[in-house]
PDB file of N, CA and C in Angstrom:
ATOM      1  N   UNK A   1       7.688 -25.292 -29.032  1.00  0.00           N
ATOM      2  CA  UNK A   1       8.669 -25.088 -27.994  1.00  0.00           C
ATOM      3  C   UNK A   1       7.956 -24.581 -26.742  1.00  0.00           C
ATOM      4  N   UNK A   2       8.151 -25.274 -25.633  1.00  0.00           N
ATOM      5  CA  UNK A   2       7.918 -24.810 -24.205  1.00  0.00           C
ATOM      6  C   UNK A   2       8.687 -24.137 -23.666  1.00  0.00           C
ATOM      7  N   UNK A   3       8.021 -22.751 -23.025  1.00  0.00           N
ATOM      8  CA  UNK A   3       9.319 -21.860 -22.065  1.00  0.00           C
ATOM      9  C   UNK A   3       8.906 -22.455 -20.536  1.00  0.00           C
ATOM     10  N   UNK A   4       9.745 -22.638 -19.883  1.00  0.00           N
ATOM     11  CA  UNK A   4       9.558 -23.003 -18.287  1.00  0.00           C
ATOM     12  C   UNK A   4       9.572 -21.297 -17.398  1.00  0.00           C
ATOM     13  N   UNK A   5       8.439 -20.817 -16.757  1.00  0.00           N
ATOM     14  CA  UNK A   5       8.344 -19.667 -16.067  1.00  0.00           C
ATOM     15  C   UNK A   5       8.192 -20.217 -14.367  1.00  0.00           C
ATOM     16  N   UNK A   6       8.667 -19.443 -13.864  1.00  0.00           N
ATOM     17  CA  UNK A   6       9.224 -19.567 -12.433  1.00  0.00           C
ATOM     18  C   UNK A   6       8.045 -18.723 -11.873  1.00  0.00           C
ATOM     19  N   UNK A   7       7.011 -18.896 -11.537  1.00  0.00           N
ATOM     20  CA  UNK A   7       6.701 -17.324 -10.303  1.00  0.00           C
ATOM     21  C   UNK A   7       6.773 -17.331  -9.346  1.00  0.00           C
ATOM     22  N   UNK A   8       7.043 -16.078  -9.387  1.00  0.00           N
ATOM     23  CA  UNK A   8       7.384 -16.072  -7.743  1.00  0.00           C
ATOM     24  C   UNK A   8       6.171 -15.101  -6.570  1.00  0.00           C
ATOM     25  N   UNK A   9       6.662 -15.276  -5.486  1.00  0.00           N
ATOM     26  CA  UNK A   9       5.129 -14.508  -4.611  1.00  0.00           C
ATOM     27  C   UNK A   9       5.316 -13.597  -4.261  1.00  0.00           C
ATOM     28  N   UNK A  10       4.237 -12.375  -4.524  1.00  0.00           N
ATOM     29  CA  UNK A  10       4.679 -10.977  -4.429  1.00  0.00           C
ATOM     30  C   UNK A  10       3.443 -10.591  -3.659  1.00  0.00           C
ATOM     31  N   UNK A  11       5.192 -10.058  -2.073  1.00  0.00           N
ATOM     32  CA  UNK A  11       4.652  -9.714  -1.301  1.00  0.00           C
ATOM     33  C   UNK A  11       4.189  -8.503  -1.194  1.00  0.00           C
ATOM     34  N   UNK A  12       2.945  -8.106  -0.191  1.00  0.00           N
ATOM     35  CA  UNK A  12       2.023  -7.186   0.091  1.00  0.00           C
ATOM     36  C   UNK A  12       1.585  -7.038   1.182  1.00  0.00           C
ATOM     37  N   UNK A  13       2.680  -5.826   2.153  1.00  0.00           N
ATOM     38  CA  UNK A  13       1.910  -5.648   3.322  1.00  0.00           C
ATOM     39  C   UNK A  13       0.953  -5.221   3.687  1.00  0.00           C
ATOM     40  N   UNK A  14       0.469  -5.309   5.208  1.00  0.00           N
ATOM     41  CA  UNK A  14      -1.106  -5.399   5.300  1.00  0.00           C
ATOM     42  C   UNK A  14      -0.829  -4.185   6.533  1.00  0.00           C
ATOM     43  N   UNK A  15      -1.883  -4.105   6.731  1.00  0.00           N
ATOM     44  CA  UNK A  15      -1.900  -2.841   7.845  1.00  0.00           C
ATOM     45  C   UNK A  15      -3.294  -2.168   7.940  1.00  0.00           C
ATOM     46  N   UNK A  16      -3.742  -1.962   8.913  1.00  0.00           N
ATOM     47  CA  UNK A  16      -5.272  -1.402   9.440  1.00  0.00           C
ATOM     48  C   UNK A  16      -5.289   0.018   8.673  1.00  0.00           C
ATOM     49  N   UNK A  17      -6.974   0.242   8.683  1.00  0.00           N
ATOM     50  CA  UNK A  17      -7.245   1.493   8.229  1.00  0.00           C
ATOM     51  C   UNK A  17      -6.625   2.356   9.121  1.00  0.00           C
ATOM     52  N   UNK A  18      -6.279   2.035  10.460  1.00  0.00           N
ATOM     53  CA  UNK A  18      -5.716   3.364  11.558  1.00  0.00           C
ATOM     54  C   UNK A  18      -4.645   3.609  11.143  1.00  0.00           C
ATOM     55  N   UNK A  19      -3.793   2.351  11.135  1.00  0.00           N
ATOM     56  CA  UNK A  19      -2.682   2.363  10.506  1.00  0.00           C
ATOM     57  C   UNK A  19      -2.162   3.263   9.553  1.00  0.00           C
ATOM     58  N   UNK A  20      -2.836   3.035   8.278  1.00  0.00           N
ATOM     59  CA  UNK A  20      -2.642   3.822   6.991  1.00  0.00           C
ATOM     60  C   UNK A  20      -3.423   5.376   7.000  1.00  0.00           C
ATOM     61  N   UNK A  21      -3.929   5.701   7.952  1.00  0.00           N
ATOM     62  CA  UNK A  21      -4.241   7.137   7.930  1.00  0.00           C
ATOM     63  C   UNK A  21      -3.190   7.509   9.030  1.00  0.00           C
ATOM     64  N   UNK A  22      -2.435   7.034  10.262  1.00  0.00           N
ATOM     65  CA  UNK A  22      -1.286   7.305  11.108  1.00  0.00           C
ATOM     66  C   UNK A  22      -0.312   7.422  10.264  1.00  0.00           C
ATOM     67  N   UNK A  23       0.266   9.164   9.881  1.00  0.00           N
ATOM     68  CA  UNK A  23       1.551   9.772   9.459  1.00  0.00           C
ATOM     69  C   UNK A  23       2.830   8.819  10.793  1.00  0.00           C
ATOM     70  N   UNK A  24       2.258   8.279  11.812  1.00  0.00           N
ATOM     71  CA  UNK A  24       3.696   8.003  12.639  1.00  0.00           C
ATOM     72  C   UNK A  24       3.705   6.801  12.596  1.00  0.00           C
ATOM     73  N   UNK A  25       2.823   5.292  11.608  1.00  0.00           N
ATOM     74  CA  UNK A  25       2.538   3.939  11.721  1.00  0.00           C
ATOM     75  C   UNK A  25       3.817   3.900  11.063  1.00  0.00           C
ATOM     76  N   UNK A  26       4.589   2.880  11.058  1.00  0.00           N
ATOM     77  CA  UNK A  26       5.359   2.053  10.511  1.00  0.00           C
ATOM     78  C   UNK A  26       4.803   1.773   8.864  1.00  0.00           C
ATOM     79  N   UNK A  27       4.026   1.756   9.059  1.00  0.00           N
ATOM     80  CA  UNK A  27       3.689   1.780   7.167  1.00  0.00           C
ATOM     81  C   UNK A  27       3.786   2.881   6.618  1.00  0.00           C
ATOM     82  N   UNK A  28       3.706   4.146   7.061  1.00  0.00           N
ATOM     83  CA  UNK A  28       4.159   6.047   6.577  1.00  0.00           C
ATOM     84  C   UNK A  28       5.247   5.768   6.486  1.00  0.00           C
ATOM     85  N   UNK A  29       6.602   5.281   7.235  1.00  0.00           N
ATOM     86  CA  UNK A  29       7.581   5.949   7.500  1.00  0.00           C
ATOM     87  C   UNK A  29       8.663   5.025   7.589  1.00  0.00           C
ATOM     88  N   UNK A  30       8.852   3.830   7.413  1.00  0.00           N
ATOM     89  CA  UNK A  30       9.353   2.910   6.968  1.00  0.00           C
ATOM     90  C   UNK A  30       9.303   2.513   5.438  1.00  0.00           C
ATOM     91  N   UNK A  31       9.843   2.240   4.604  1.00  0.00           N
ATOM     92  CA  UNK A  31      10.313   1.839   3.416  1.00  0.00           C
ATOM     93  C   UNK A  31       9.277   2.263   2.333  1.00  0.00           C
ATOM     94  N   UNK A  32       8.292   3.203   2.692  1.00  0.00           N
ATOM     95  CA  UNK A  32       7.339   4.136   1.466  1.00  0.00           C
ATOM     96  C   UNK A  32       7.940   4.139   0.665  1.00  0.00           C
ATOM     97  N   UNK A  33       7.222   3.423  -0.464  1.00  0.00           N
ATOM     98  CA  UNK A  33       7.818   4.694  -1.699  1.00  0.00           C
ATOM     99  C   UNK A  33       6.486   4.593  -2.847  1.00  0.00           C
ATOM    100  N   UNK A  34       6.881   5.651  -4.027  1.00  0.00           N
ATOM    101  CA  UNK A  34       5.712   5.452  -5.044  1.00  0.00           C
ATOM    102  C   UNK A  34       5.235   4.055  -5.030  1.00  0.00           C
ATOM    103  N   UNK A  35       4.202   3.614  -5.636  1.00  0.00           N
ATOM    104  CA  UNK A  35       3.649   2.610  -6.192  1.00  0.00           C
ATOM    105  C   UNK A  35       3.550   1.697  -5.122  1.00  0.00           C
ATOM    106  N   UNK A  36       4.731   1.644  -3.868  1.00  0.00           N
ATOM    107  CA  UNK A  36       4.107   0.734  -3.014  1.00  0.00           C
ATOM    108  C   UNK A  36       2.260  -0.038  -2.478  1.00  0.00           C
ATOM    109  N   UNK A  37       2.636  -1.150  -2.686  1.00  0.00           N
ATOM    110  CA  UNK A  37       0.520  -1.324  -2.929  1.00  0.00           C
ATOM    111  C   UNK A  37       0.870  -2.001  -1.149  1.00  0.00           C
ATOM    112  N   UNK A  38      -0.513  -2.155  -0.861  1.00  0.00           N
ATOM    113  CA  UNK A  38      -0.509  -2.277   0.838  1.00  0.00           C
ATOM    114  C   UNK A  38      -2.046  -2.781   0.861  1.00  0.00           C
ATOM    115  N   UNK A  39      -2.440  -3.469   1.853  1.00  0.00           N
ATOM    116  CA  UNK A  39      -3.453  -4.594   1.679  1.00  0.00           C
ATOM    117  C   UNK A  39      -4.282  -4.065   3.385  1.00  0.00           C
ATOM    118  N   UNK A  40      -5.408  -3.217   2.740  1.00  0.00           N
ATOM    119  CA  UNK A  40      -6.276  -2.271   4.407  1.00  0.00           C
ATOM    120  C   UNK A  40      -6.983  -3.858   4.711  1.00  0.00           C
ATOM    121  N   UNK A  41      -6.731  -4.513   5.948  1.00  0.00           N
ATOM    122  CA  UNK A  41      -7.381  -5.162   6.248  1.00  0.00           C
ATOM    123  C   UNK A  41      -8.883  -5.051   6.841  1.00  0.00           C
ATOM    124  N   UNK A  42      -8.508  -3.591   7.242  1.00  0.00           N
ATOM    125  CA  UNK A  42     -10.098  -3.061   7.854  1.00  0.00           C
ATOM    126  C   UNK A  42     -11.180  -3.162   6.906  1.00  0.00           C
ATOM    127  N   UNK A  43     -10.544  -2.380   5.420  1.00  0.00           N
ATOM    128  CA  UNK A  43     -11.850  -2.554   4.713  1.00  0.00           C
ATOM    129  C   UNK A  43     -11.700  -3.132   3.525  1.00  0.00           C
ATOM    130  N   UNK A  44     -10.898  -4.278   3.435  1.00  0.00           N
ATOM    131  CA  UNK A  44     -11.100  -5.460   2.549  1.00  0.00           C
ATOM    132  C   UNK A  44     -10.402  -4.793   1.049  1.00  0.00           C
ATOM    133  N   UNK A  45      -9.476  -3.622   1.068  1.00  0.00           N
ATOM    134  CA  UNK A  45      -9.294  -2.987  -0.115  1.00  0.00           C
ATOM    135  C   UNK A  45      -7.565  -2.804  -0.307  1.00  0.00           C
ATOM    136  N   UNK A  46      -7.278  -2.589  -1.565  1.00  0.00           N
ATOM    137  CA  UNK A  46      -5.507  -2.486  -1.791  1.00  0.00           C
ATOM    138  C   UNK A  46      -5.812  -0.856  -2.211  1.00  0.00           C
ATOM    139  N   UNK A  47      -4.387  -0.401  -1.679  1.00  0.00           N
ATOM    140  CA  UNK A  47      -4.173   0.655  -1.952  1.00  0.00           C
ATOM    141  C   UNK A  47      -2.844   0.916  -2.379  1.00  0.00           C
ATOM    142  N   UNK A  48      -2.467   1.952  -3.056  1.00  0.00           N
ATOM    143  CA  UNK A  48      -1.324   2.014  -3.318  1.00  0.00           C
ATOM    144  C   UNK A  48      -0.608   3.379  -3.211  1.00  0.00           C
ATOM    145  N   UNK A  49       0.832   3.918  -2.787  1.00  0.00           N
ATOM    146  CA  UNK A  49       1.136   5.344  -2.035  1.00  0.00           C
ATOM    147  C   UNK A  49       1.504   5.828  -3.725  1.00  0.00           C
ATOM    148  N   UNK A  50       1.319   7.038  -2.839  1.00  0.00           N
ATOM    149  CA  UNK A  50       1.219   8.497  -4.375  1.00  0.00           C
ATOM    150  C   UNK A  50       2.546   8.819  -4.144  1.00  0.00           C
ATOM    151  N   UNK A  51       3.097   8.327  -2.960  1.00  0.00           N
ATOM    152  CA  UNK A  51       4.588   9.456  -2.617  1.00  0.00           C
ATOM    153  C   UNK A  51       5.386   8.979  -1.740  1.00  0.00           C
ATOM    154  N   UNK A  52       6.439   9.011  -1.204  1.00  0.00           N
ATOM    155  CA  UNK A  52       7.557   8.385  -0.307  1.00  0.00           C
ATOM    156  C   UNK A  52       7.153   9.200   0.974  1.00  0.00           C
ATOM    157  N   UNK A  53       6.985   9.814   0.839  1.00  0.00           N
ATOM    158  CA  UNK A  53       6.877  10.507   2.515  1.00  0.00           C
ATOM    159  C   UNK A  53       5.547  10.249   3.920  1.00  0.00           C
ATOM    160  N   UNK A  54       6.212  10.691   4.465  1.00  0.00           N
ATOM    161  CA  UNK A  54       4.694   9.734   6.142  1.00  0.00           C
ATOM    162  C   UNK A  54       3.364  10.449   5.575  1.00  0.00           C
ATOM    163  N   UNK A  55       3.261  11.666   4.936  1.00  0.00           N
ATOM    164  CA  UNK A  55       1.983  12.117   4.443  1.00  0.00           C
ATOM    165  C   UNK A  55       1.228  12.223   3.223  1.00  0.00           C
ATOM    166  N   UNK A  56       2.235  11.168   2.225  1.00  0.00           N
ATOM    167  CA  UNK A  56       1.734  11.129   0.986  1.00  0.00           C
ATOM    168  C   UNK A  56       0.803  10.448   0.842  1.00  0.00           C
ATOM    169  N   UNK A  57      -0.534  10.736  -0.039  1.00  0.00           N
ATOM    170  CA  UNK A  57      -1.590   9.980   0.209  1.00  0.00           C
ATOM    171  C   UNK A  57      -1.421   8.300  -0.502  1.00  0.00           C
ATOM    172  N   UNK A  58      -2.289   7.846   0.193  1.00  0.00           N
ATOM    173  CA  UNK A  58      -2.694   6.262  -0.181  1.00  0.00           C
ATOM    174  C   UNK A  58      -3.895   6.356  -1.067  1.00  0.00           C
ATOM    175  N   UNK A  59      -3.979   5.843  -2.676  1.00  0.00           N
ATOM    176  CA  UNK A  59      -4.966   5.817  -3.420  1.00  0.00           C
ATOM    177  C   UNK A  59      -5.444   4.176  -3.470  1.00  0.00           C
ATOM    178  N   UNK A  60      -6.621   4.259  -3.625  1.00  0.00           N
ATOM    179  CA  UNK A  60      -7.668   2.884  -3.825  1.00  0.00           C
ATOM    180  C   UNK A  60      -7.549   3.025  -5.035  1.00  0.00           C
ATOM    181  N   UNK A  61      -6.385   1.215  -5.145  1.00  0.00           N
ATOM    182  CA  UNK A  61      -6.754   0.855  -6.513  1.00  0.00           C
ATOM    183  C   UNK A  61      -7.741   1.307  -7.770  1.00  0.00           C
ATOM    184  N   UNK A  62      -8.738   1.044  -7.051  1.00  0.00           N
ATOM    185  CA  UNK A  62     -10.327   1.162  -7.996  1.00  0.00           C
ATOM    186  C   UNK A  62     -10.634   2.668  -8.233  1.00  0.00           C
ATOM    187  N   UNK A  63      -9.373   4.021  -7.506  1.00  0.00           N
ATOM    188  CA  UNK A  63     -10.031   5.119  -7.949  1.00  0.00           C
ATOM    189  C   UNK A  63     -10.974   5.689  -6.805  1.00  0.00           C
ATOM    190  N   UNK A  64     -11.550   4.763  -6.026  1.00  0.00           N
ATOM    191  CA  UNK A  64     -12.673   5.397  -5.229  1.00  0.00           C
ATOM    192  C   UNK A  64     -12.507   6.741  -3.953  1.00  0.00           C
ATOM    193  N   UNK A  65     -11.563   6.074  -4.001  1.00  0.00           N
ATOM    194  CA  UNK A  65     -10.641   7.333  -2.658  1.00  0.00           C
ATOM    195  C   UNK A  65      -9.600   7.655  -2.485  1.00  0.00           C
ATOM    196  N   UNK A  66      -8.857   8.171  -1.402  1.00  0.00           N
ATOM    197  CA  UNK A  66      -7.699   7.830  -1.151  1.00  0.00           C
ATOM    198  C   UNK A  66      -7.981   8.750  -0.111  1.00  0.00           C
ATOM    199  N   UNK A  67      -6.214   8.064   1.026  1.00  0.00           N
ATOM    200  CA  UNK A  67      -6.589   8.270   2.353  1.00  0.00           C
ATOM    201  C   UNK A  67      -4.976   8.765   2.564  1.00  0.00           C
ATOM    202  N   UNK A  68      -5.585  10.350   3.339  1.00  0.00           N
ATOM    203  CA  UNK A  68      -3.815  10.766   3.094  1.00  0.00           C
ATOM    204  C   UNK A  68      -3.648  10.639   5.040  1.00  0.00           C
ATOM    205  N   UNK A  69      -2.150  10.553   4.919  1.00  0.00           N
ATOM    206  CA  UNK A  69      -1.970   9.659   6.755  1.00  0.00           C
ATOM    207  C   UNK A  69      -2.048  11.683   7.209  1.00  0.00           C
ATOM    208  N   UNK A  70      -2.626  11.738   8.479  1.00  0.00           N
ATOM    209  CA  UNK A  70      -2.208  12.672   9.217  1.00  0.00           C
ATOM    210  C   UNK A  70      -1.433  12.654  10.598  1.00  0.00           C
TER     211      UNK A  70
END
């Protein structure tokens, strides 16, 4: 028996390293929330927010950092 799966494309906004360290960018403070993942075009890396609020930090996937907005 064959199941037929649909996928669909899951979007991922993008936004500069200035961006994602700016507590006042449109990516802080517009539609944050946990787990949101976000695509740093500056340095080629996904990150994903720790917290809903303009100063909750942004963690690198991979663990390596994270970048909290000021």
């Amino acid at each position: 028996m064959t199941t037929q799966v649909t996928w669909g494309v899951i979007y991922t906004p993008t936004a500069t390293a200035t961006e994602i360290a700016n507590k006042t960018a449109a990516i802080n403070t517009t539609g944050k929330y946990v787990g949101l993942m976000v695509w740093d075009t500056t340095n080629k890396r996904q990150l994903r927010a720790s917290g809903s609020t303009d100063v909750a930090a942004w963690d690198v996937i991979d663990g390596s950092a994270s970048v909290i907005p000021s």
